[in-house]
PDB file of N, CA and C in Angstrom:
ATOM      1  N   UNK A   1       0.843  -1.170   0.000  1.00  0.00           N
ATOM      2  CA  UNK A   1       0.000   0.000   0.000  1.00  0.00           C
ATOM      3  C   UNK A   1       0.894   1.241   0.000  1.00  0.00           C
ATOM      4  N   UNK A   2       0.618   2.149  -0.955  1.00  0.00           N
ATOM      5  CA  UNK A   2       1.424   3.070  -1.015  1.00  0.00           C
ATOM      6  C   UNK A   2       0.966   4.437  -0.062  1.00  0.00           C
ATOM      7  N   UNK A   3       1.832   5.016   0.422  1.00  0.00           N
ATOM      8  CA  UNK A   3       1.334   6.200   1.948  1.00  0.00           C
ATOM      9  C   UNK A   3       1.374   7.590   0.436  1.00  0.00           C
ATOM     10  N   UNK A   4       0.447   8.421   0.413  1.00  0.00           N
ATOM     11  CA  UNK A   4       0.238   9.633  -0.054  1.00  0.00           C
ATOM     12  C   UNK A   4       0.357  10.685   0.888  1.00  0.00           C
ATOM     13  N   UNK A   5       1.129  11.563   0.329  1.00  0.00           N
ATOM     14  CA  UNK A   5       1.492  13.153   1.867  1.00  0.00           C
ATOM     15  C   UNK A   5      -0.458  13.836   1.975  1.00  0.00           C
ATOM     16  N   UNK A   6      -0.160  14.221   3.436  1.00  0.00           N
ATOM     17  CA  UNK A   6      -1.122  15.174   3.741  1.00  0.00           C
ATOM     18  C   UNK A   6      -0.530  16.372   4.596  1.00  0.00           C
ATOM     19  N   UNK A   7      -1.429  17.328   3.619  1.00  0.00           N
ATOM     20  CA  UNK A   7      -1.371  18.537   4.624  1.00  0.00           C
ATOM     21  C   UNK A   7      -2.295  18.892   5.552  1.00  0.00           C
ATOM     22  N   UNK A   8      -1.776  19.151   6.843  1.00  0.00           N
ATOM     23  CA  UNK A   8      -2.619  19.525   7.983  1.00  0.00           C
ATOM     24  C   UNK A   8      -2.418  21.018   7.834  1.00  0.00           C
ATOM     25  N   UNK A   9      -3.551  22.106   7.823  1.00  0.00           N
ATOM     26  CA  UNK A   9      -3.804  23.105   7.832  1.00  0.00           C
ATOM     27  C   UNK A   9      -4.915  24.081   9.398  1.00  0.00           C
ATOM     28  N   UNK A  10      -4.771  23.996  10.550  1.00  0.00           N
ATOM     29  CA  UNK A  10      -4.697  24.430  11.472  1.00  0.00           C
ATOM     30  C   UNK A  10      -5.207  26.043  11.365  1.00  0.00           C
ATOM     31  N   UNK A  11      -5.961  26.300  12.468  1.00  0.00           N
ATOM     32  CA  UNK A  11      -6.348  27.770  12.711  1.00  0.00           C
ATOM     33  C   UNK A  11      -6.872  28.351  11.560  1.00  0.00           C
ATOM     34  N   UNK A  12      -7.638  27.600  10.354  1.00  0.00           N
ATOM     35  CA  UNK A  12      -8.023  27.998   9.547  1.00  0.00           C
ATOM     36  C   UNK A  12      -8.931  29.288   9.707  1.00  0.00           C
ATOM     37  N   UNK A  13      -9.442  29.472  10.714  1.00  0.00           N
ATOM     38  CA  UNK A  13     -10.365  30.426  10.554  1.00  0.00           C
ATOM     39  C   UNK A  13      -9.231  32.342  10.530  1.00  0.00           C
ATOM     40  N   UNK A  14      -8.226  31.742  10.551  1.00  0.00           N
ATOM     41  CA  UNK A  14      -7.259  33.254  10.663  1.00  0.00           C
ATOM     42  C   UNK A  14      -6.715  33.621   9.405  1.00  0.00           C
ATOM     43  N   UNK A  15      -7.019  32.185   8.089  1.00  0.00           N
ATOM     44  CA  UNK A  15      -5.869  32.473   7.061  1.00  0.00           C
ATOM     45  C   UNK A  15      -6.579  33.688   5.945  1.00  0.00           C
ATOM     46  N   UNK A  16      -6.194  33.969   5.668  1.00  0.00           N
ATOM     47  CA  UNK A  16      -6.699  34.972   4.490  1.00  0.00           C
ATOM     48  C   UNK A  16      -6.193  34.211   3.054  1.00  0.00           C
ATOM     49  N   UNK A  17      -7.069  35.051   2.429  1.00  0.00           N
ATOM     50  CA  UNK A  17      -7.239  34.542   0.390  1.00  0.00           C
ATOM     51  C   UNK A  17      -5.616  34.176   0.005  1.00  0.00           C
ATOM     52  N   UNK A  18      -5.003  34.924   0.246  1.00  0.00           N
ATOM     53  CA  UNK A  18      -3.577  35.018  -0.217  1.00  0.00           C
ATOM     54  C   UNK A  18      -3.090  33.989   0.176  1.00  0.00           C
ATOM     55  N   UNK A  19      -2.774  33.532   1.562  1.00  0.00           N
ATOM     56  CA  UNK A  19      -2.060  32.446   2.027  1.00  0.00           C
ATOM     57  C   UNK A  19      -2.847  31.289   1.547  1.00  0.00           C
ATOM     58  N   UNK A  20      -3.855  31.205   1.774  1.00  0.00           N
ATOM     59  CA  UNK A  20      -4.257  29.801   1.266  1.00  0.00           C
ATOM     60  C   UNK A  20      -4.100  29.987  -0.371  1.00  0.00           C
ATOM     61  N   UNK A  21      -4.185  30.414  -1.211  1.00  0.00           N
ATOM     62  CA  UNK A  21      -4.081  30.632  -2.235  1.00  0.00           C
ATOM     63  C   UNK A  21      -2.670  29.644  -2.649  1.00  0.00           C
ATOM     64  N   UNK A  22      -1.463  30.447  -1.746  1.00  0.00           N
ATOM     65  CA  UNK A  22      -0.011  29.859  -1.663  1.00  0.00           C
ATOM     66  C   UNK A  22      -0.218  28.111  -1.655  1.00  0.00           C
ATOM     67  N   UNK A  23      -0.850  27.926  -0.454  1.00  0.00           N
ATOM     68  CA  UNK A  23      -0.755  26.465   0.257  1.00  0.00           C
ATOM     69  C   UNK A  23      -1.402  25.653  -0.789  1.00  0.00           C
ATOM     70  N   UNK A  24      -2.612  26.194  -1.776  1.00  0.00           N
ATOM     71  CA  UNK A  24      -2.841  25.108  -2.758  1.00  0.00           C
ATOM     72  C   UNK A  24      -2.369  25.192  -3.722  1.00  0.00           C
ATOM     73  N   UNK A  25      -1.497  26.223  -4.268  1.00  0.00           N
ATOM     74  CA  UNK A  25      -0.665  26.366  -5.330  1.00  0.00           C
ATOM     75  C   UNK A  25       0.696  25.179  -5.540  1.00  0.00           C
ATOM     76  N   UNK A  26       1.247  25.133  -3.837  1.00  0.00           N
ATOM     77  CA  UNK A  26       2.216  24.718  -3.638  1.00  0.00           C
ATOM     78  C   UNK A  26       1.441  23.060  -2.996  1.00  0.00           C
ATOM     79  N   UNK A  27       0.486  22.891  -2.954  1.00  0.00           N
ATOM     80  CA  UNK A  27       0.202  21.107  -2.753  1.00  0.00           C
ATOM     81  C   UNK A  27       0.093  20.487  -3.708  1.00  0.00           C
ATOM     82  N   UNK A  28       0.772  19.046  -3.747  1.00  0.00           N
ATOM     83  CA  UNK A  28       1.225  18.170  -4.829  1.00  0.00           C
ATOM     84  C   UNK A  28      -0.218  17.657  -5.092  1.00  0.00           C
ATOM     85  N   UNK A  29      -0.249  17.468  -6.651  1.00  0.00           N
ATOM     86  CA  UNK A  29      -1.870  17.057  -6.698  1.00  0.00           C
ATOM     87  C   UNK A  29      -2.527  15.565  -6.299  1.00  0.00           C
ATOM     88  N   UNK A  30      -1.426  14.563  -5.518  1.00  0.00           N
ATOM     89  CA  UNK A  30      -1.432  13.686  -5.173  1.00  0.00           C
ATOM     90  C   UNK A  30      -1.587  13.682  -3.531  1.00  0.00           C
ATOM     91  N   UNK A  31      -1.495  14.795  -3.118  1.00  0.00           N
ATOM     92  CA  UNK A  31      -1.902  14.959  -1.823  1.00  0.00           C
ATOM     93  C   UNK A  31      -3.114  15.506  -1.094  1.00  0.00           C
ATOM     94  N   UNK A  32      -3.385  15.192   0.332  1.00  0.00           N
ATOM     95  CA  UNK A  32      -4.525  15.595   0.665  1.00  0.00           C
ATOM     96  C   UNK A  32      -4.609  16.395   1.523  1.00  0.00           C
ATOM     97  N   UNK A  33      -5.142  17.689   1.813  1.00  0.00           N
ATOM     98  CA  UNK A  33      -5.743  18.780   2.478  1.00  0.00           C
ATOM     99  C   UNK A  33      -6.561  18.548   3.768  1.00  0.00           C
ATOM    100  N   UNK A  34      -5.894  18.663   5.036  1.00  0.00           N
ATOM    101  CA  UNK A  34      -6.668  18.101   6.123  1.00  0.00           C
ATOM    102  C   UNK A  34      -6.968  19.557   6.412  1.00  0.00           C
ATOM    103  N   UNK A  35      -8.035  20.447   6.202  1.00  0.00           N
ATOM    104  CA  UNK A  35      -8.298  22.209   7.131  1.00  0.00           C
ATOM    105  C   UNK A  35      -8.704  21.843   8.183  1.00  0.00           C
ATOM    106  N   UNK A  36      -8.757  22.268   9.478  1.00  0.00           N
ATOM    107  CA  UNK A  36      -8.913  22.619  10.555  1.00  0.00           C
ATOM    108  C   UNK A  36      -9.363  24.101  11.155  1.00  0.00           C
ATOM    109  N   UNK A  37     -10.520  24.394  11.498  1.00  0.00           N
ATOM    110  CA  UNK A  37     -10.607  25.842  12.047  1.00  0.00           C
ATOM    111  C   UNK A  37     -11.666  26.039  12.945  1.00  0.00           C
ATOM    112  N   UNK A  38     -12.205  26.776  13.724  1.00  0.00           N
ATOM    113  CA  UNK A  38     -13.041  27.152  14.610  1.00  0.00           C
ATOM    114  C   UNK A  38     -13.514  28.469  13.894  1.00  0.00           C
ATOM    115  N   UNK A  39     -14.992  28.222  13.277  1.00  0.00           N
ATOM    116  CA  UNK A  39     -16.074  29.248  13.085  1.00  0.00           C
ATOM    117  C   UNK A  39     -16.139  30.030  13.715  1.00  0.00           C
ATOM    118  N   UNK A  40     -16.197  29.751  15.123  1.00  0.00           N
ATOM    119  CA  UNK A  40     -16.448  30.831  16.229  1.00  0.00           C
ATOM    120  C   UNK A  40     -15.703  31.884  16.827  1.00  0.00           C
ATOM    121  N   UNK A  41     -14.060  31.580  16.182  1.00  0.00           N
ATOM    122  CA  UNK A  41     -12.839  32.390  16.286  1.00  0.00           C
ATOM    123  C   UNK A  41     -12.910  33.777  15.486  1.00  0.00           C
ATOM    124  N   UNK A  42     -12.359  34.664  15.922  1.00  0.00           N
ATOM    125  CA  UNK A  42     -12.090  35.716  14.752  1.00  0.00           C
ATOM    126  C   UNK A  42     -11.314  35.150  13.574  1.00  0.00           C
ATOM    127  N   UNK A  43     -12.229  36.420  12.846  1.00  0.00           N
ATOM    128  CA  UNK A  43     -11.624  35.906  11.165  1.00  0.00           C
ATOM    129  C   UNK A  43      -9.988  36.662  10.932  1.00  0.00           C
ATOM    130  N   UNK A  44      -9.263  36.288   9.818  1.00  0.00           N
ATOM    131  CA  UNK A  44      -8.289  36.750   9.306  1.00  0.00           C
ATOM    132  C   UNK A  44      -8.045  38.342   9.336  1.00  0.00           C
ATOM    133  N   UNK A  45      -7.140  38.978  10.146  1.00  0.00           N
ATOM    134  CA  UNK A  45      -6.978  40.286   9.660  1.00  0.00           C
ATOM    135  C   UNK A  45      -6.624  40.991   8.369  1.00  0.00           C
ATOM    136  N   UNK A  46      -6.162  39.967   7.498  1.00  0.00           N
ATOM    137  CA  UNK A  46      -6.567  40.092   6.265  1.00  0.00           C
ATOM    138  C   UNK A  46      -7.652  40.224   6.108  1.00  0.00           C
ATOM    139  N   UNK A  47      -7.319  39.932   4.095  1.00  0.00           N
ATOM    140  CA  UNK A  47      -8.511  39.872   3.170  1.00  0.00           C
ATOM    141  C   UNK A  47      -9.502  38.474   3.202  1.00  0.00           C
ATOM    142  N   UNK A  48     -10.241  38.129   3.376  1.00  0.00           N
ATOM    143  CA  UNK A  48     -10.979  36.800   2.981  1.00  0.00           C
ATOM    144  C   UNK A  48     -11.408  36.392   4.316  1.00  0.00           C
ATOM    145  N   UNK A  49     -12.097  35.334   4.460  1.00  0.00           N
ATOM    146  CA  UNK A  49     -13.137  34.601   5.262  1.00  0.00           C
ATOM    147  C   UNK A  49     -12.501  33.147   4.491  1.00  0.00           C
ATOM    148  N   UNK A  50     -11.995  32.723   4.811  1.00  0.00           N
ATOM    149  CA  UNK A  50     -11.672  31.382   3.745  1.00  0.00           C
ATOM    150  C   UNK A  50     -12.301  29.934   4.803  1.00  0.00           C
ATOM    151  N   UNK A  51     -12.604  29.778   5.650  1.00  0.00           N
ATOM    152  CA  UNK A  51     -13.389  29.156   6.908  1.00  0.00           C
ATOM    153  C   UNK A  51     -14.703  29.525   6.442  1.00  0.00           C
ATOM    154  N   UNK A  52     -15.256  30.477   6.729  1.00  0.00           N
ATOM    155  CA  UNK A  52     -16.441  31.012   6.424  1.00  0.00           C
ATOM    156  C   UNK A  52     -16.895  30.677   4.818  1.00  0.00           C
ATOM    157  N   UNK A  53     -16.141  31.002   4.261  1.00  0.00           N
ATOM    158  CA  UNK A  53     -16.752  30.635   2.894  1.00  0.00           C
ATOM    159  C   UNK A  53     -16.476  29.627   2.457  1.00  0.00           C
ATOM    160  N   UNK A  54     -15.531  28.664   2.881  1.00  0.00           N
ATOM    161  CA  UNK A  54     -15.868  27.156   2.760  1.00  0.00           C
ATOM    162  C   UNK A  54     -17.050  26.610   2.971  1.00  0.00           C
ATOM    163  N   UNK A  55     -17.026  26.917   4.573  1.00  0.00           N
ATOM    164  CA  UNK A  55     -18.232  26.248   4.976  1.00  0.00           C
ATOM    165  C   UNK A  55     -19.711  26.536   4.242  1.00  0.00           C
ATOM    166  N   UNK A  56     -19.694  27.863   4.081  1.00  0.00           N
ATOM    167  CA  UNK A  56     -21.084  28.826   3.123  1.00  0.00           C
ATOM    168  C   UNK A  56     -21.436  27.926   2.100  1.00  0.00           C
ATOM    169  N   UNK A  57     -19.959  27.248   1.245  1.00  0.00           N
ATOM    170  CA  UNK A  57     -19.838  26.838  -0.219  1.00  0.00           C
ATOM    171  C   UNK A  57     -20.789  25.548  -0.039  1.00  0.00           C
ATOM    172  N   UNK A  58     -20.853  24.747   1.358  1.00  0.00           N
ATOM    173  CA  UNK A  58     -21.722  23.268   1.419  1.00  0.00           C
ATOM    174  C   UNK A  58     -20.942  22.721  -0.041  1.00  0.00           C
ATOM    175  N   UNK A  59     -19.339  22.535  -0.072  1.00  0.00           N
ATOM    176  CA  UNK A  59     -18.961  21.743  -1.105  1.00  0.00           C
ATOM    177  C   UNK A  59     -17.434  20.671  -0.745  1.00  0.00           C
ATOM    178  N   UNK A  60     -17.532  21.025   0.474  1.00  0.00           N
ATOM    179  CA  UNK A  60     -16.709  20.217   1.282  1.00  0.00           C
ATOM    180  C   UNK A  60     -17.069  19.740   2.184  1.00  0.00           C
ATOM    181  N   UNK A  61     -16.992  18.010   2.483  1.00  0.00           N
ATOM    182  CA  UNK A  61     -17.201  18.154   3.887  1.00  0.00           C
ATOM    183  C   UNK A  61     -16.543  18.399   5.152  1.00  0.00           C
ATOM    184  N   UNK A  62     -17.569  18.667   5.952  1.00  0.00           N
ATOM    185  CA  UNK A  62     -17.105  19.645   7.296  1.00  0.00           C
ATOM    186  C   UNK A  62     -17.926  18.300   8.643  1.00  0.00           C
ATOM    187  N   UNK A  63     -16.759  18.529   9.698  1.00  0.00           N
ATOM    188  CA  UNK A  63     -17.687  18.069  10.603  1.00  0.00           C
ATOM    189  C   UNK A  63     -16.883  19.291  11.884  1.00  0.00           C
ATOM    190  N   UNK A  64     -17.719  18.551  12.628  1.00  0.00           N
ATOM    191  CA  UNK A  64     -17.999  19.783  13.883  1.00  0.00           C
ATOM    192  C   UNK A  64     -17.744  19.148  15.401  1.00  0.00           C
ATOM    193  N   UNK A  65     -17.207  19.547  16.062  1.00  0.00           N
ATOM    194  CA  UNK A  65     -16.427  19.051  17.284  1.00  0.00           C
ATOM    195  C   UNK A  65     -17.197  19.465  17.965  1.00  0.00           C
ATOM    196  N   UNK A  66     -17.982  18.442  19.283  1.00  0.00           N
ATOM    197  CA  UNK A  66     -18.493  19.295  20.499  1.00  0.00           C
ATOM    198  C   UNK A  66     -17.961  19.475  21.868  1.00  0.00           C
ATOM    199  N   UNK A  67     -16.890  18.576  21.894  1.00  0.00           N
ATOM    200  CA  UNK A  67     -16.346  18.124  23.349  1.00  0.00           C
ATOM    201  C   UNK A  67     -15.474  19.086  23.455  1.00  0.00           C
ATOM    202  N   UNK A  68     -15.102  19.860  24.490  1.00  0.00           N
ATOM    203  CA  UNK A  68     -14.189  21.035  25.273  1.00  0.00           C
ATOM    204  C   UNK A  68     -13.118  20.385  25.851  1.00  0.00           C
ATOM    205  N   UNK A  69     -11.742  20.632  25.489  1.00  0.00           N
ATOM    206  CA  UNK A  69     -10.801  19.749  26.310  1.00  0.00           C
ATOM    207  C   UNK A  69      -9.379  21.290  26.706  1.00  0.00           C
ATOM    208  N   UNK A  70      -9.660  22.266  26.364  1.00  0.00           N
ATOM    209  CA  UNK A  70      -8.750  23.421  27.137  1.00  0.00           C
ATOM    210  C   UNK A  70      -9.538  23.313  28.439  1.00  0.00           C
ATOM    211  N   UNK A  71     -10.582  24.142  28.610  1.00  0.00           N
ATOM    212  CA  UNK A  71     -10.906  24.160  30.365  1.00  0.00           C
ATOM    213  C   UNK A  71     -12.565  23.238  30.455  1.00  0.00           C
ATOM    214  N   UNK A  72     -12.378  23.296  31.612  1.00  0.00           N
ATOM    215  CA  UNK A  72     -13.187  22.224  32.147  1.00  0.00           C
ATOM    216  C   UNK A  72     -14.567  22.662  32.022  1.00  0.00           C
ATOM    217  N   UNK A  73     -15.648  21.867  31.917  1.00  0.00           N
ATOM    218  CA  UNK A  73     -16.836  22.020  31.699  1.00  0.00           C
ATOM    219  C   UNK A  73     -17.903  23.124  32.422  1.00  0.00           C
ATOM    220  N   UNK A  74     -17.004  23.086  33.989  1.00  0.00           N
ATOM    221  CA  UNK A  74     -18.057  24.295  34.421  1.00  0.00           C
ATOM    222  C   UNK A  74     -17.067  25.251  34.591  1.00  0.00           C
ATOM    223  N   UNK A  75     -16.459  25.610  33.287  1.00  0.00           N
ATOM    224  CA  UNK A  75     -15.477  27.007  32.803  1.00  0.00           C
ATOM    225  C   UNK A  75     -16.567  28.101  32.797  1.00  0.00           C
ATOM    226  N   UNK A  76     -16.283  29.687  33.336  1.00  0.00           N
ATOM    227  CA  UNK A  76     -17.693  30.258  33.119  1.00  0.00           C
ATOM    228  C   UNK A  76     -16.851  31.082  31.657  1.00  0.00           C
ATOM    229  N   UNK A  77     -16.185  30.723  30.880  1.00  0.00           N
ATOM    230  CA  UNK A  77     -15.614  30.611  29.667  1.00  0.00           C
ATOM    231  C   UNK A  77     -16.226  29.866  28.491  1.00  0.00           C
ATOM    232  N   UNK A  78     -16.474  28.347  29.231  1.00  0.00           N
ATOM    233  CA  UNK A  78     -17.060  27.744  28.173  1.00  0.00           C
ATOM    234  C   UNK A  78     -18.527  27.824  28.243  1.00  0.00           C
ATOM    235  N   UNK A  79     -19.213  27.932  29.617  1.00  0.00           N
ATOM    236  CA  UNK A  79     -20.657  28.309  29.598  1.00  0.00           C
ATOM    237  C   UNK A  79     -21.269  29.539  28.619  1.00  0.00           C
ATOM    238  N   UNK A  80     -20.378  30.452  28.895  1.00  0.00           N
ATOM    239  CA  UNK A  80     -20.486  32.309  28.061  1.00  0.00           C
ATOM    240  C   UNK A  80     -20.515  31.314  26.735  1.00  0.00           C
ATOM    241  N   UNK A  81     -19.610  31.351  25.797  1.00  0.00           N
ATOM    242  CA  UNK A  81     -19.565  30.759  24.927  1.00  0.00           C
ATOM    243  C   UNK A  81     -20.419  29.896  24.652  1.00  0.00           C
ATOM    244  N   UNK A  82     -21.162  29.344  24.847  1.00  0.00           N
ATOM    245  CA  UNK A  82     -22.223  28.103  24.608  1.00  0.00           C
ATOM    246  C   UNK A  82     -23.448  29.017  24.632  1.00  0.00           C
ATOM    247  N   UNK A  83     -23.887  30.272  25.381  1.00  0.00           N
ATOM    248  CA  UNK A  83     -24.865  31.315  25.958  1.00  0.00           C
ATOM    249  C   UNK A  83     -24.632  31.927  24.042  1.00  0.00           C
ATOM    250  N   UNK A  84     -23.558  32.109  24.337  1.00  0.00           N
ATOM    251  CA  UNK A  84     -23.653  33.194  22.820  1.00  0.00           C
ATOM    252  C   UNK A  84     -23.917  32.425  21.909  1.00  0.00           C
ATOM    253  N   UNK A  85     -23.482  31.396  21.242  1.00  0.00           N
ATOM    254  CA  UNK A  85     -23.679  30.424  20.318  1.00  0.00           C
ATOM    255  C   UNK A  85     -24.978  30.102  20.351  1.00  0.00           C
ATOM    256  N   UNK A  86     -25.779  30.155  21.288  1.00  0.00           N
ATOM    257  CA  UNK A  86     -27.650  29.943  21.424  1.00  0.00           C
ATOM    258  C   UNK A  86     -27.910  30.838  20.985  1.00  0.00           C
ATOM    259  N   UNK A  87     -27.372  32.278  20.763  1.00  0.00           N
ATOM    260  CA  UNK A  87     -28.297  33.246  20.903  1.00  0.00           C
ATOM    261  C   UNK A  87     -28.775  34.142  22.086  1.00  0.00           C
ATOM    262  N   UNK A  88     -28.177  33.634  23.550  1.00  0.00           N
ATOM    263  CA  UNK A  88     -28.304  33.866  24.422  1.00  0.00           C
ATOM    264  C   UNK A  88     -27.419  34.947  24.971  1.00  0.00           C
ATOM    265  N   UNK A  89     -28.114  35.799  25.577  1.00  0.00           N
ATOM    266  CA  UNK A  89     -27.289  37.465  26.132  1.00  0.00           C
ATOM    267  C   UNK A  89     -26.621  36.097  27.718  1.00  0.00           C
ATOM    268  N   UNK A  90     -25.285  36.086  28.187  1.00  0.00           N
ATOM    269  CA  UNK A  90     -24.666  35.921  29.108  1.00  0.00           C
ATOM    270  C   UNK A  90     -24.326  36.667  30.480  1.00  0.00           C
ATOM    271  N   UNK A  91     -24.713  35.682  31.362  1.00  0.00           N
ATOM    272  CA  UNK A  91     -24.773  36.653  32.587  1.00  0.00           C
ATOM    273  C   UNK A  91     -23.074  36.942  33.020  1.00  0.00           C
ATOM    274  N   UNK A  92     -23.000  38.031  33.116  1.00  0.00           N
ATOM    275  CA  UNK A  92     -21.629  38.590  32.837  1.00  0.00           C
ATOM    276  C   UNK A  92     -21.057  38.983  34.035  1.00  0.00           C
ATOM    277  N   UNK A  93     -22.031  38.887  34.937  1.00  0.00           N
ATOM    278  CA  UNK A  93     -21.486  39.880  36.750  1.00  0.00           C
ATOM    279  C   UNK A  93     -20.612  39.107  37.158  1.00  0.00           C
ATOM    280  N   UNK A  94     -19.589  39.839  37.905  1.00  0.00           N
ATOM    281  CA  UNK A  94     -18.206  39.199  38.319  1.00  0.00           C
ATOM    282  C   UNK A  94     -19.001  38.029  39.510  1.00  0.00           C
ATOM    283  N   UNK A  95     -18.363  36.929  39.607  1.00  0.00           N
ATOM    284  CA  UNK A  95     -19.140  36.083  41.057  1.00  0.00           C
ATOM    285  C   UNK A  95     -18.552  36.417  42.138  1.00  0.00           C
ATOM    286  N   UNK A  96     -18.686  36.270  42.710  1.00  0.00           N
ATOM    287  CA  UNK A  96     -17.105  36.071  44.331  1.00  0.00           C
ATOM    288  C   UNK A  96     -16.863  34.498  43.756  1.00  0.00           C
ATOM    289  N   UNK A  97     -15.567  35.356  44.807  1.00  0.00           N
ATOM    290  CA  UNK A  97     -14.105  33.787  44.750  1.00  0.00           C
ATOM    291  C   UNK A  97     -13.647  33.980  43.236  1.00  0.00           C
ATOM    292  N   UNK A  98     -12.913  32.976  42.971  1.00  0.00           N
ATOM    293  CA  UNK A  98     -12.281  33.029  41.827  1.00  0.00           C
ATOM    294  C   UNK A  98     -13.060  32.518  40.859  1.00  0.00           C
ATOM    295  N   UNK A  99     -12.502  32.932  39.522  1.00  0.00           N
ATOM    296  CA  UNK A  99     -13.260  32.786  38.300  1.00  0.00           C
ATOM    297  C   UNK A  99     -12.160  32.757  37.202  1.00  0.00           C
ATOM    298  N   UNK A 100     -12.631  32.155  35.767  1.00  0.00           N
ATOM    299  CA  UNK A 100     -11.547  31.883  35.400  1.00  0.00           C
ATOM    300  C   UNK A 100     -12.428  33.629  33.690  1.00  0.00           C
ATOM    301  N   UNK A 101     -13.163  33.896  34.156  1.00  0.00           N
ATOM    302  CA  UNK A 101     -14.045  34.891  32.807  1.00  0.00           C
ATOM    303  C   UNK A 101     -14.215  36.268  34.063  1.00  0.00           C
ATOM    304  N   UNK A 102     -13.931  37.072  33.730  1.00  0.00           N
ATOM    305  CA  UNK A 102     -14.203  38.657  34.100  1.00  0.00           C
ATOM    306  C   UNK A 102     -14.270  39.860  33.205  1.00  0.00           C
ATOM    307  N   UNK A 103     -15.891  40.644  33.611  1.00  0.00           N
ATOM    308  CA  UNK A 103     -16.113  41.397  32.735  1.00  0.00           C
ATOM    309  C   UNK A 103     -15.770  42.956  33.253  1.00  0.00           C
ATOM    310  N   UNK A 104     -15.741  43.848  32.608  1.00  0.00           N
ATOM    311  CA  UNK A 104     -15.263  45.044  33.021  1.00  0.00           C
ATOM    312  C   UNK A 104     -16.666  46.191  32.321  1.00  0.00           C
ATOM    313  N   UNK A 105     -17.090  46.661  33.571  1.00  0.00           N
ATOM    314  CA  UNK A 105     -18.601  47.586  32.872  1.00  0.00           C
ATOM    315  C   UNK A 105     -17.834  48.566  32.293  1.00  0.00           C
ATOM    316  N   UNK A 106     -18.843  49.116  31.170  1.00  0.00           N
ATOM    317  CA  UNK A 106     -17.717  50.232  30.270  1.00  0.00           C
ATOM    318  C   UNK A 106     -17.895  51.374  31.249  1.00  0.00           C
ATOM    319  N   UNK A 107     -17.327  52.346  30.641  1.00  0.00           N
ATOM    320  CA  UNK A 107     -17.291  53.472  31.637  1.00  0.00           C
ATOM    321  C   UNK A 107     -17.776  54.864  31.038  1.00  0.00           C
TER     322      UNK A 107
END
């Protein structure tokens, strides 16, 4: 069985038009394209959405990760985050004791 190269492509949701542009210019046409990115991340300070408009395109498939493995489940990090992703306004007031999310009222 013969092994074919793959590229792993990481933090996709940061790359802009240009760089990826590079990365498929420069992949052998015998190789395969593993992208990786989080939707929910900010986009590229560049030009392009290249995450975003993949996914838009419904011409690749995509799957979607649900399990949290940076902080722990009752992170009030990963709760906020799960609040916004519903649609849901997040209760934001500092708690007592420690916390690992703190908000600052504007001024």
């Amino acid at each position: 069985m013969s092994q074919l190269p793959v590229v792993i492509e990481e933090i996709l949701c940061s790359v802009k038009h240009g760089l990826m542009h590079a990365v498929l210019k420069a992949l052998p046409p015998e190789a395969g394209l593993l992208m990786v990115g989080d939707p929910d991340q900010l986009p590229s300070v560049g030009p392009g959405q290249v995450l975003a408009d993949l996914i838009a395109a419904k011409t690749i498939p995509e799957v979607h990760l649900t399990e949290v493995f940076r902080q722990a489940a009752q992170s009030r990090i990963i709760q906020t985050a799960h609040q916004i992703n519903a649609g849901h306004m997040p209760d934001l007031r500092n708690p007592e004791g420690l916390s690992d999310l703190a908000s600052f009222p504007g001024t």
